[in-house]
Every structure is written in C-alpha cells, then in structure tokens.
C-alpha atoms as a PDB file:
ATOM      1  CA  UNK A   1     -32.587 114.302  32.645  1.00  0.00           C
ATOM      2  CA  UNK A   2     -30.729 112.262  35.364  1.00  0.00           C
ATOM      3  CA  UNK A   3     -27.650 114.665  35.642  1.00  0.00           C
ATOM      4  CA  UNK A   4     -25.574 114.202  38.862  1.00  0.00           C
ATOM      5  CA  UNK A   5     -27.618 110.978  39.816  1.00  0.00           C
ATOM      6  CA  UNK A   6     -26.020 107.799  41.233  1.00  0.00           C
ATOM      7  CA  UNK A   7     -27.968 104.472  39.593  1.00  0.00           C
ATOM      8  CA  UNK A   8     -26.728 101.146  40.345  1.00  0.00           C
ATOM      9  CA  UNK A   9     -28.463  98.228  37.866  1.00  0.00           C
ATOM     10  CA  UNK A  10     -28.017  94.571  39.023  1.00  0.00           C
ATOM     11  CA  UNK A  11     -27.106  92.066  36.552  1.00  0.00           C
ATOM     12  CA  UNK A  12     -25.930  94.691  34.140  1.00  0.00           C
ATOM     13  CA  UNK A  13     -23.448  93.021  32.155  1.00  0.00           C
ATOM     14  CA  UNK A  14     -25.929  91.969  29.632  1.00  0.00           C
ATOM     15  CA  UNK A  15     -29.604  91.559  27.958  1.00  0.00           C
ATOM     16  CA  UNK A  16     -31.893  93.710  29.778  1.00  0.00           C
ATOM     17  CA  UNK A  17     -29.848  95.293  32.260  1.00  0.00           C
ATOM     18  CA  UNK A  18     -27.189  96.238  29.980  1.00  0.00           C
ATOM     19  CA  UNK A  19     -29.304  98.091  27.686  1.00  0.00           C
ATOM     20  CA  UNK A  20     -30.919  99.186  30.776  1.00  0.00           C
ATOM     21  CA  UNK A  21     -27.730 100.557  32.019  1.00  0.00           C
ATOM     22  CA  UNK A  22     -26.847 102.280  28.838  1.00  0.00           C
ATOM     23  CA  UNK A  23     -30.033 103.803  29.126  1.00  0.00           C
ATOM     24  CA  UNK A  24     -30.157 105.512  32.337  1.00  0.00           C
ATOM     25  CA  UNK A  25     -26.357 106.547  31.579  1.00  0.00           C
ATOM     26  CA  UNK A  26     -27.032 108.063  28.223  1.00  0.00           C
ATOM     27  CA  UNK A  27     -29.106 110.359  29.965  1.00  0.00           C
ATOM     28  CA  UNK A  28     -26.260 111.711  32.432  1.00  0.00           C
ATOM     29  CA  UNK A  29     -26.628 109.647  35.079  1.00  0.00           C
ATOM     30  CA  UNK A  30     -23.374 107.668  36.595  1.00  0.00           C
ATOM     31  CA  UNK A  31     -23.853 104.078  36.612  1.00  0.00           C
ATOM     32  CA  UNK A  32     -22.649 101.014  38.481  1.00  0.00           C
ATOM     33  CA  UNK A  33     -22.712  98.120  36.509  1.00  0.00           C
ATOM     34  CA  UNK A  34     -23.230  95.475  38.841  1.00  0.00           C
ATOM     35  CA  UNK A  35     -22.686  91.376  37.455  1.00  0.00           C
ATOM     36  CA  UNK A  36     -21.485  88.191  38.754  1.00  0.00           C
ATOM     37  CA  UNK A  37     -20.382  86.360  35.903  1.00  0.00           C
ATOM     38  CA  UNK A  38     -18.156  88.209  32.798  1.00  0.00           C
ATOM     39  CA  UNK A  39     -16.221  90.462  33.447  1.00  0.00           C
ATOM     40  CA  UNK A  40     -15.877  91.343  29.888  1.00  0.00           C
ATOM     41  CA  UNK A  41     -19.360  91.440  29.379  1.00  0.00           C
ATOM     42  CA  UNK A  42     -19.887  94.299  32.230  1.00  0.00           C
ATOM     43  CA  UNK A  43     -16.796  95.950  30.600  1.00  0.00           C
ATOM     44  CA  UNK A  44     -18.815  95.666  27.177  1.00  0.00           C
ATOM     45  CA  UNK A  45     -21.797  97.761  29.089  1.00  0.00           C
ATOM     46  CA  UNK A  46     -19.429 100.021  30.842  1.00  0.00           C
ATOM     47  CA  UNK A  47     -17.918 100.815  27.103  1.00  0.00           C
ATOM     48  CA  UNK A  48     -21.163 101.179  25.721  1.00  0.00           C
ATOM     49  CA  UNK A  49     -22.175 103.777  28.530  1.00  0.00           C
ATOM     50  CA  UNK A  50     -19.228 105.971  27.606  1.00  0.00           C
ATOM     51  CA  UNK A  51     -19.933 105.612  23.930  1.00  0.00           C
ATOM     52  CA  UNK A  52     -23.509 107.168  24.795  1.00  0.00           C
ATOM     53  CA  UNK A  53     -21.359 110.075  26.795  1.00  0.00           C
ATOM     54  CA  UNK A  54     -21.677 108.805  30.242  1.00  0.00           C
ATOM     55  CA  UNK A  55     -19.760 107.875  32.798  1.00  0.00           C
ATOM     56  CA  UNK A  56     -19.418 103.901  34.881  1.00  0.00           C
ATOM     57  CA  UNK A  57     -17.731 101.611  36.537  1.00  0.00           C
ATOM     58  CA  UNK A  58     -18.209  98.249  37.167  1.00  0.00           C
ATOM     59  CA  UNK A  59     -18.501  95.784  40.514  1.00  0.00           C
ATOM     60  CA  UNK A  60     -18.743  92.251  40.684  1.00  0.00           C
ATOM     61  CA  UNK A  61     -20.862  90.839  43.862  1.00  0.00           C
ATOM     62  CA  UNK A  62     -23.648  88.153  43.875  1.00  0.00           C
ATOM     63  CA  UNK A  63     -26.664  89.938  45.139  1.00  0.00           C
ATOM     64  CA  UNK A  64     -28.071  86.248  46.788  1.00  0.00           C
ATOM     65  CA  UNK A  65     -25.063  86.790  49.313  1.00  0.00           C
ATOM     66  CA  UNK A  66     -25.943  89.089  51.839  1.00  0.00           C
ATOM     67  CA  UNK A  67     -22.873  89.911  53.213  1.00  0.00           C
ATOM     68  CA  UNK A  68     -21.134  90.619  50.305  1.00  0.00           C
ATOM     69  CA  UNK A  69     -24.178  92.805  48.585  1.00  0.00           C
ATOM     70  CA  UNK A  70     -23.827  94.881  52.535  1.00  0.00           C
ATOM     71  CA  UNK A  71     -20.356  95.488  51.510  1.00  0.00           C
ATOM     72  CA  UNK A  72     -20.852  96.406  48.396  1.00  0.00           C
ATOM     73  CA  UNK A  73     -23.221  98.839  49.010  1.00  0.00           C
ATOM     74  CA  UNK A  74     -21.401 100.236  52.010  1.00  0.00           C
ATOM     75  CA  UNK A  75     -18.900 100.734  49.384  1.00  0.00           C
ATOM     76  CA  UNK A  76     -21.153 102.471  46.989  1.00  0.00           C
ATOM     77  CA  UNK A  77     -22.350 104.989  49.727  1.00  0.00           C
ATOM     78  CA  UNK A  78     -18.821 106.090  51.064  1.00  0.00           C
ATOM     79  CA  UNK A  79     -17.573 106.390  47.469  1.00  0.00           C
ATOM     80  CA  UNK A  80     -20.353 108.000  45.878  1.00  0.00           C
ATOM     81  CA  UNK A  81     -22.029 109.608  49.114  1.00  0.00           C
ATOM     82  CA  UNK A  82     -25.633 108.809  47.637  1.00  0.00           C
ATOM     83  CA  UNK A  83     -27.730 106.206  45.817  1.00  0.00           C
ATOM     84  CA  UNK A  84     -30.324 107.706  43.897  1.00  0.00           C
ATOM     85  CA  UNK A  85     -31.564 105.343  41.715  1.00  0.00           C
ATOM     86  CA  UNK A  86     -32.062 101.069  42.633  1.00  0.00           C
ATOM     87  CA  UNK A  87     -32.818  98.864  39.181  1.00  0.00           C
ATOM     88  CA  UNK A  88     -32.649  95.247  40.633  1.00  0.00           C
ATOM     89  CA  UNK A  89     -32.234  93.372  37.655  1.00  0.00           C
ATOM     90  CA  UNK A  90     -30.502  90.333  38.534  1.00  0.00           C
ATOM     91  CA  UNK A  91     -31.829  87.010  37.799  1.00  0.00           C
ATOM     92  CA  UNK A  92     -31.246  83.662  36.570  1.00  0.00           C
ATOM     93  CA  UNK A  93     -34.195  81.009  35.403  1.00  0.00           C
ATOM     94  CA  UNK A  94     -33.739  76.880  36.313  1.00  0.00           C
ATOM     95  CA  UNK A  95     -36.537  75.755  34.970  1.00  0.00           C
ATOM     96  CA  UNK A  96     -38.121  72.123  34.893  1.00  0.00           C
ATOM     97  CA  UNK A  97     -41.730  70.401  35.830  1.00  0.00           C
ATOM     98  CA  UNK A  98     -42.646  71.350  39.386  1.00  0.00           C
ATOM     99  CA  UNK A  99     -42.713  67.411  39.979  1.00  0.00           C
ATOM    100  CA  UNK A 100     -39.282  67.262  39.021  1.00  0.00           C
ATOM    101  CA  UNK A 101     -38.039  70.403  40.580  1.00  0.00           C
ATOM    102  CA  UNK A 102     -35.124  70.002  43.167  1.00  0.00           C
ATOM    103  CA  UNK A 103     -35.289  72.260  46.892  1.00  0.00           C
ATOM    104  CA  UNK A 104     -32.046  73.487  45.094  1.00  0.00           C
ATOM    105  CA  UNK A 105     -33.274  74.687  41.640  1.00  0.00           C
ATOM    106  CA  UNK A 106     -36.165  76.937  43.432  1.00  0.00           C
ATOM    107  CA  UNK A 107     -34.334  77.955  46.242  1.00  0.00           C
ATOM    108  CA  UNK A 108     -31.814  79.547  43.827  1.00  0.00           C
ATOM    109  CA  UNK A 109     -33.648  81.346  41.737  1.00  0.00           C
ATOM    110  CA  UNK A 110     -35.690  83.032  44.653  1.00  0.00           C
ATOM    111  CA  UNK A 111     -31.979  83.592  46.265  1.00  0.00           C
ATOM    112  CA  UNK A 112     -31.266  85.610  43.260  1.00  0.00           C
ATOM    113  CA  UNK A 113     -34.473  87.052  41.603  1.00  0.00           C
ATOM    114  CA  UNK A 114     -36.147  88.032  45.017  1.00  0.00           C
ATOM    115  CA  UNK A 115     -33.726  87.565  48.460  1.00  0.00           C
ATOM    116  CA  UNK A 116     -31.164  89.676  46.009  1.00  0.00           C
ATOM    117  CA  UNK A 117     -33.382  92.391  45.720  1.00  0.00           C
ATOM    118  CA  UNK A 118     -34.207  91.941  49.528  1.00  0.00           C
ATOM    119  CA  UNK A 119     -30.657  92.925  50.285  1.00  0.00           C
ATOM    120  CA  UNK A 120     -30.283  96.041  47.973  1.00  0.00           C
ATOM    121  CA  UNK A 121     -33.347  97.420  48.873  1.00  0.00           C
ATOM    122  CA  UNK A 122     -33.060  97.185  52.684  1.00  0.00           C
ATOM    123  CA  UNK A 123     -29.260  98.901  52.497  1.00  0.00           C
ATOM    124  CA  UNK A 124     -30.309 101.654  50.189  1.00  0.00           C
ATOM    125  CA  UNK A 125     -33.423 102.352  51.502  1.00  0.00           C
ATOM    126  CA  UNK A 126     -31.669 103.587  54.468  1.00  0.00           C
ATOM    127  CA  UNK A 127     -29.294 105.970  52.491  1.00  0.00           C
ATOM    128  CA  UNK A 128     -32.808 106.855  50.489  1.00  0.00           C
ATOM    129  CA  UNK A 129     -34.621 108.094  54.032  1.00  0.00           C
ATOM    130  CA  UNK A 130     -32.000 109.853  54.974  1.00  0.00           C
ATOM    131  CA  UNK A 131     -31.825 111.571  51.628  1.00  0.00           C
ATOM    132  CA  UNK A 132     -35.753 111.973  51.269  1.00  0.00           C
ATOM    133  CA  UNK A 133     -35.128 110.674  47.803  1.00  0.00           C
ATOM    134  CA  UNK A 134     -34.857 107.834  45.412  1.00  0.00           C
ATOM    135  CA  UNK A 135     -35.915 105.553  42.910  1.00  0.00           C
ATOM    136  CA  UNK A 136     -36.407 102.267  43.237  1.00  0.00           C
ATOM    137  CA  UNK A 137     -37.260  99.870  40.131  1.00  0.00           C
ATOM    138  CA  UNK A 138     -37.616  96.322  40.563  1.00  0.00           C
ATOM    139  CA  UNK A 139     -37.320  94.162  37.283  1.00  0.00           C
ATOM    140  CA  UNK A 140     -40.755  91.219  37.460  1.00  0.00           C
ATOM    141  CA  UNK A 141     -41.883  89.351  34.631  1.00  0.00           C
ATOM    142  CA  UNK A 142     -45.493  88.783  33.352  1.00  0.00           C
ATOM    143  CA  UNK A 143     -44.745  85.069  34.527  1.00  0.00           C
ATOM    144  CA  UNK A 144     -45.304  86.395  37.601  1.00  0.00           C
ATOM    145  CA  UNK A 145     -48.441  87.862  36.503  1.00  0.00           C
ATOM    146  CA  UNK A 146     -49.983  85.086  34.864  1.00  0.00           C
ATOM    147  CA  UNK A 147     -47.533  81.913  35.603  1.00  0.00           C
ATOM    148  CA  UNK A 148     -45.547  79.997  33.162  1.00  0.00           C
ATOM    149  CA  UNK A 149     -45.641  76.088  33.141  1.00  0.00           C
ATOM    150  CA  UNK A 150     -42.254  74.556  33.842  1.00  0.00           C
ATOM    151  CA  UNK A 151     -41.223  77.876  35.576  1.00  0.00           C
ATOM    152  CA  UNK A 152     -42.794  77.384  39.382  1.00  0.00           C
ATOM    153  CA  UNK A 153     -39.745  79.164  40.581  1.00  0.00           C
ATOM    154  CA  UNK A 154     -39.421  81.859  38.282  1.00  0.00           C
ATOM    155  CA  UNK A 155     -43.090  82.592  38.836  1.00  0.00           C
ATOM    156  CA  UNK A 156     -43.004  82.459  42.456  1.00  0.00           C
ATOM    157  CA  UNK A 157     -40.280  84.801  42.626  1.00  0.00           C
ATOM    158  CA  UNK A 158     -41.287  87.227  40.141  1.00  0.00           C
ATOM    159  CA  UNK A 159     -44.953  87.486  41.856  1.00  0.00           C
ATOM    160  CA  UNK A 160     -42.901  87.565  45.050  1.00  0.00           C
ATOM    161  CA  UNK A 161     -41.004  90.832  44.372  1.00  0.00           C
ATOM    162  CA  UNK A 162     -44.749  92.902  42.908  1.00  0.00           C
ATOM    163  CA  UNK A 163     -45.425  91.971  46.711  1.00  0.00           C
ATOM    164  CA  UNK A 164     -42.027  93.321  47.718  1.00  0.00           C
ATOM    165  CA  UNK A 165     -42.164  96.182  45.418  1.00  0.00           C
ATOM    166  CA  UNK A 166     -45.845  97.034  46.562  1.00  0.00           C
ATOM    167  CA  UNK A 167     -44.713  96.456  50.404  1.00  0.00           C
ATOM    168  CA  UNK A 168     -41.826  98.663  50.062  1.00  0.00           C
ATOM    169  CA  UNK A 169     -43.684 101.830  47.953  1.00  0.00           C
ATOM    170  CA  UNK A 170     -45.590 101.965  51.285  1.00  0.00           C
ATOM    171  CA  UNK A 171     -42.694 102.086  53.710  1.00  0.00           C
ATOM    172  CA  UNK A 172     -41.304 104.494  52.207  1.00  0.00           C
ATOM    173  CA  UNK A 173     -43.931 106.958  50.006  1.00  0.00           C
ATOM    174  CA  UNK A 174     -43.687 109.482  53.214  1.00  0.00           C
ATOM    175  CA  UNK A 175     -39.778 110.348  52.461  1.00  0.00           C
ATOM    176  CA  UNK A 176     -40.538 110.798  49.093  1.00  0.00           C
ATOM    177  CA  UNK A 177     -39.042 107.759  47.785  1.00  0.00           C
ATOM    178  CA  UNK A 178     -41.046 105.762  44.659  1.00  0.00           C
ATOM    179  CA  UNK A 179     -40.820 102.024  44.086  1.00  0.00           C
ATOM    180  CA  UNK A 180     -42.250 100.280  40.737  1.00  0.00           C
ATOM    181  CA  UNK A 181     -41.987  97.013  38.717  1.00  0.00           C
ATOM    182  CA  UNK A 182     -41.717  96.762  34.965  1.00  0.00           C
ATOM    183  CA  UNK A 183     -42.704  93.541  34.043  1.00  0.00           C
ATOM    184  CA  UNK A 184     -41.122  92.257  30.661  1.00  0.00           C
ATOM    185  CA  UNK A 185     -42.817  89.584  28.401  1.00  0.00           C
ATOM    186  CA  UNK A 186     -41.403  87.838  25.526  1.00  0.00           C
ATOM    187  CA  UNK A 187     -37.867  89.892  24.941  1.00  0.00           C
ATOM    188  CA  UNK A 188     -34.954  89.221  22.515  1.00  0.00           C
ATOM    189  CA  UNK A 189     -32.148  88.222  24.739  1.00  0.00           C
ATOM    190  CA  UNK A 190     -29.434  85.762  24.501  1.00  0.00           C
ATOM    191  CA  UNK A 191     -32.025  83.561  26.590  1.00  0.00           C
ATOM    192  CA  UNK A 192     -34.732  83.851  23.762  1.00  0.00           C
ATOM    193  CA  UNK A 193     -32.046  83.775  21.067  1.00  0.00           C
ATOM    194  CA  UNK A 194     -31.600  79.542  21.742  1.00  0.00           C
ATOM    195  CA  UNK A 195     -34.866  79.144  21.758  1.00  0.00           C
ATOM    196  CA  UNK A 196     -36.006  76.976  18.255  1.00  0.00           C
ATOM    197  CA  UNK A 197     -38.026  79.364  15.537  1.00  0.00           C
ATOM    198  CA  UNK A 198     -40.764  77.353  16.130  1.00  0.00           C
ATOM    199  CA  UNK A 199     -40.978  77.922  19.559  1.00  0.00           C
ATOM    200  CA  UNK A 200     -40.598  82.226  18.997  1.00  0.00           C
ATOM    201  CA  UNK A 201     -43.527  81.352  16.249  1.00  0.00           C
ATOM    202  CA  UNK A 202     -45.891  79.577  18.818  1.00  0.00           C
ATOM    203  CA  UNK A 203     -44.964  82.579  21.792  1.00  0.00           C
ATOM    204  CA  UNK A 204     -45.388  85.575  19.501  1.00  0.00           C
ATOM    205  CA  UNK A 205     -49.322  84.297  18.449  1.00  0.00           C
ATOM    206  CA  UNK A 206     -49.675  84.870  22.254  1.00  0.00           C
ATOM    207  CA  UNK A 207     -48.926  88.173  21.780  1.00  0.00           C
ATOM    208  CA  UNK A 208     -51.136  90.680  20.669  1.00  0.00           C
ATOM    209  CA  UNK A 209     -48.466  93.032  19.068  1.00  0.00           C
ATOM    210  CA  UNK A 210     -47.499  89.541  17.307  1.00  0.00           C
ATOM    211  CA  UNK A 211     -44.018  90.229  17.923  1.00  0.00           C
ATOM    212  CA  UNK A 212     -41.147  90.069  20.823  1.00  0.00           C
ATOM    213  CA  UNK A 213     -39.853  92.865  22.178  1.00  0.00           C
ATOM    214  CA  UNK A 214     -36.380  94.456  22.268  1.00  0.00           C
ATOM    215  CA  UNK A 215     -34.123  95.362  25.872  1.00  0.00           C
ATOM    216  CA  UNK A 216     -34.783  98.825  24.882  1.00  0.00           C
ATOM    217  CA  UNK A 217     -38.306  98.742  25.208  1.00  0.00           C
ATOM    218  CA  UNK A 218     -37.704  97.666  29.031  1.00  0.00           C
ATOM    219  CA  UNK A 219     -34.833 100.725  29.383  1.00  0.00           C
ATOM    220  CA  UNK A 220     -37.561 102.910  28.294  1.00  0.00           C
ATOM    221  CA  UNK A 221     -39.923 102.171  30.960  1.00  0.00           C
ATOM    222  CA  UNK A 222     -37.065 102.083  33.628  1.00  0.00           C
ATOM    223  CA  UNK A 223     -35.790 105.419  32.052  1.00  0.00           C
ATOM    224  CA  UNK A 224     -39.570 107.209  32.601  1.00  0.00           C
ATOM    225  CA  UNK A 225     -40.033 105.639  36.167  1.00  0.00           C
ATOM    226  CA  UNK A 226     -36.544 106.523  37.066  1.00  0.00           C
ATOM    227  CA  UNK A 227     -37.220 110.492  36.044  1.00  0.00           C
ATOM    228  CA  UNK A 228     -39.131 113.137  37.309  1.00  0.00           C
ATOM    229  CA  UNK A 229     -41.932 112.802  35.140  1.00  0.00           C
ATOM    230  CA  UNK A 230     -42.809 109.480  37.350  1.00  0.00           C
ATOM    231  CA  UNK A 231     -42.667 111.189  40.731  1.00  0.00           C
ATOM    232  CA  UNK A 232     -46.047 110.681  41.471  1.00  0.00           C
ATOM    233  CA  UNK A 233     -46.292 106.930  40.473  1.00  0.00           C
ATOM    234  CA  UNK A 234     -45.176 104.616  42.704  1.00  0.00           C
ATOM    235  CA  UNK A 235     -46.473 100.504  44.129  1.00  0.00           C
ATOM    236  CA  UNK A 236     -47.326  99.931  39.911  1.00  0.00           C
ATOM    237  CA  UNK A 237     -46.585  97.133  37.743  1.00  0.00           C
ATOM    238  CA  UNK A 238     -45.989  98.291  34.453  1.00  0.00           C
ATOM    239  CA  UNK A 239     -46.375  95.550  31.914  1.00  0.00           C
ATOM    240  CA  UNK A 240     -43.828  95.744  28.869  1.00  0.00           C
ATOM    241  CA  UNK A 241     -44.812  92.990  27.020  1.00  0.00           C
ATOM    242  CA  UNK A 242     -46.968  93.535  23.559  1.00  0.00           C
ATOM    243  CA  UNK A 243     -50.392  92.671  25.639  1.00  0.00           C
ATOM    244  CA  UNK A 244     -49.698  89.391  26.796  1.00  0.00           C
ATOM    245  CA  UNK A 245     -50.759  90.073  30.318  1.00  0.00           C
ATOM    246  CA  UNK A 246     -54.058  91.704  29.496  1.00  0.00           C
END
C-alpha cells in the first residue's frame, strides 16, 4: 500500500506513535522514528518495524526546538530526497488546576504538542509543493474537542493544532497535498496504565463502547488517511475514541 514512501512519525519511540510507526511500516513504507527521550525505546519500534518486514531508522531531535527540527529535516530531505508522509505525534501532558498552572507548565506543552508540529509542517510542506504530494496527519485529542478539567494546556493545544490542521489543508489542497487529525480518546498507554482501576472504571462509563481503546486503533486511522483510499479527504477530525466526543 505505501511502497517506496518516506513517513516520518514524531514521538515514535512508544504508545501511540510506536504502534503508529509499525503500522505505516508494515505496509512498505520506510519510516523515521523520530523521539527525544529512549533511545532504546525508538530502537524497540525500529525492531518491531523490521519484524513486520519493513525497513527504519531512528533520529533523536526535540520537535519544540526549531532549529534543531530545521536540521533534522534538512537532513531527512537530502538523505531520502522526499517526505511523503508527516504523522506529528509528539506530545507530553503537565497537567494541574488552571489556578495553579505555572507560565512554564502551559508553555511547554504547547512548545511540544502544537509549536512542534509548527516546525515540521512548515519544512515539509515545502518539499510537499514541490513534489505536488503528501500526507500530512496531525495527532489531536478529543480533549481538544470537548476540554478536560485539570488539562487547560493539553486542551488548548490539542484544539490549537484542528485549527492548524484545518489552516494548513487549505494552503495546500491546490498541490494535491491532504492534511487530517485523528483525535484519540481514552487509549491504553503507559500514561493510562498508572492510572488507579477506579479511575479506568469511572472514564470507560463515559464511553459509549464502555471500553478504552488500543494504539492500534489510532494506527488504523493514520494508516487509511495516510493511503490512497483518503485522497479526497482532507481539513477532518476523525474521532477515535469509542463515542466519547459525540
């Protein structure tokens, strides 16, 4: 399905964007595993790829920094020649009551979860035009579809990149180039794993499904907007989360 593409994933070294990476590679597309933290833990992705048949490698860069997501990416395009596929991934959560919140806490996680995916999309966009191709998926969060208390920042920046993702499918629709959100609810990650049981037993009765999801069910949705089948579908919010967002 995604033979010959290029796809780099942000934050891929775990959770979502690992099995999002494994994903997109399984299907013949090579994949950059992008993290800034474990080294190990991107390796574990980049063996799992190969284990599904495809091919990897892995870079470390924190997308928040500008310069050094520019020179990654300049990296990317004069190894690899091409981009076709974006998944911006990436993010980290400090949450707290918005009357306790530091400038610090929310200005990080809208460094990460929406400036990062500023500075991948504005490099590869450029490679994109001049291709007349690409995919572009943007990883939200039904918090920033219907807000989550104690998560102000997460909330703002995950509403702040549907406006991102929306602004930038209309830039670039002309050249052929789609951009989309997937927006996950309540999934089993290592962040959901330290939750307490009764906690997962109160969120899942918010659920219509009455269950959490699984990383996979996110891949999937990445995986379909990423292919041709989603060529015409682009500026949509697809909601992966068991109906909470209804």
């Amino acid at each position: 399905m995604l033979q010959g593409k290029i796809a780099l994933v942000t934050g891929a070294s775990k959770g979502i964007g690992r099995a999002i990476a494994v994903s997109l590679g399984k299907e013949g597309a090579h994949i950059i595993v992008n993290y800034n933290g474990s080294a190990e833990q991107a390796g574990i992705t980049c063996k799992l790829i190969e284990e599904a048949g495809g091919t990897c490698e892995s870079m470390c860069f924190n997308v928040a920094e500008e310069e050094a997501t520019i020179e990654a990416m300049k990296n990317i395009l004069e190894k690899h020649g091409k981009l076709d596929i974006l998944v911006n991934n990436a993010g980290i959560t400090r949450d707290g009551l918005l009357m306790r919140m530091t400038d610090a806490d929310f200005e990080s996680v809208l460094d990460v979860n929406l400036k990062g995916a500023f500075h991948t999309i504005r490099v590869a966009s450029k490679q994109m035009l001049k291709q007349r191709s690409g995919r572009i998926i943007n990883i939200s969060s039904v918090s920033g579809i219907m807000g989550n208390a104690g998560q102000a920042n997460y909330s703002a920046s995950k509403a702040g990149l549907i406006g991102l993702t929306k602004a930038t499918a209309r830039e670039l629709a002309s050249r052929g180039i789609t951009v989309n959100a997937v927006a996950p609810g309540f999934i089993e990650t290592d962040m959901t794993d330290k939750l307490s049981d009764a906690v997962k037993e109160n969120a899942c009765k918010q659920i219509p499904l009455g269950k959490m999801g699984r990383p996979e069910d996110i891949a999937e949705a990445v995986l379909f907007l990423a292919s041709e089948k989603a060529a015409y579908i682009t500026g949509q919010v697809l909601c992966v989360d068991g109906g909470m967002a209804m």
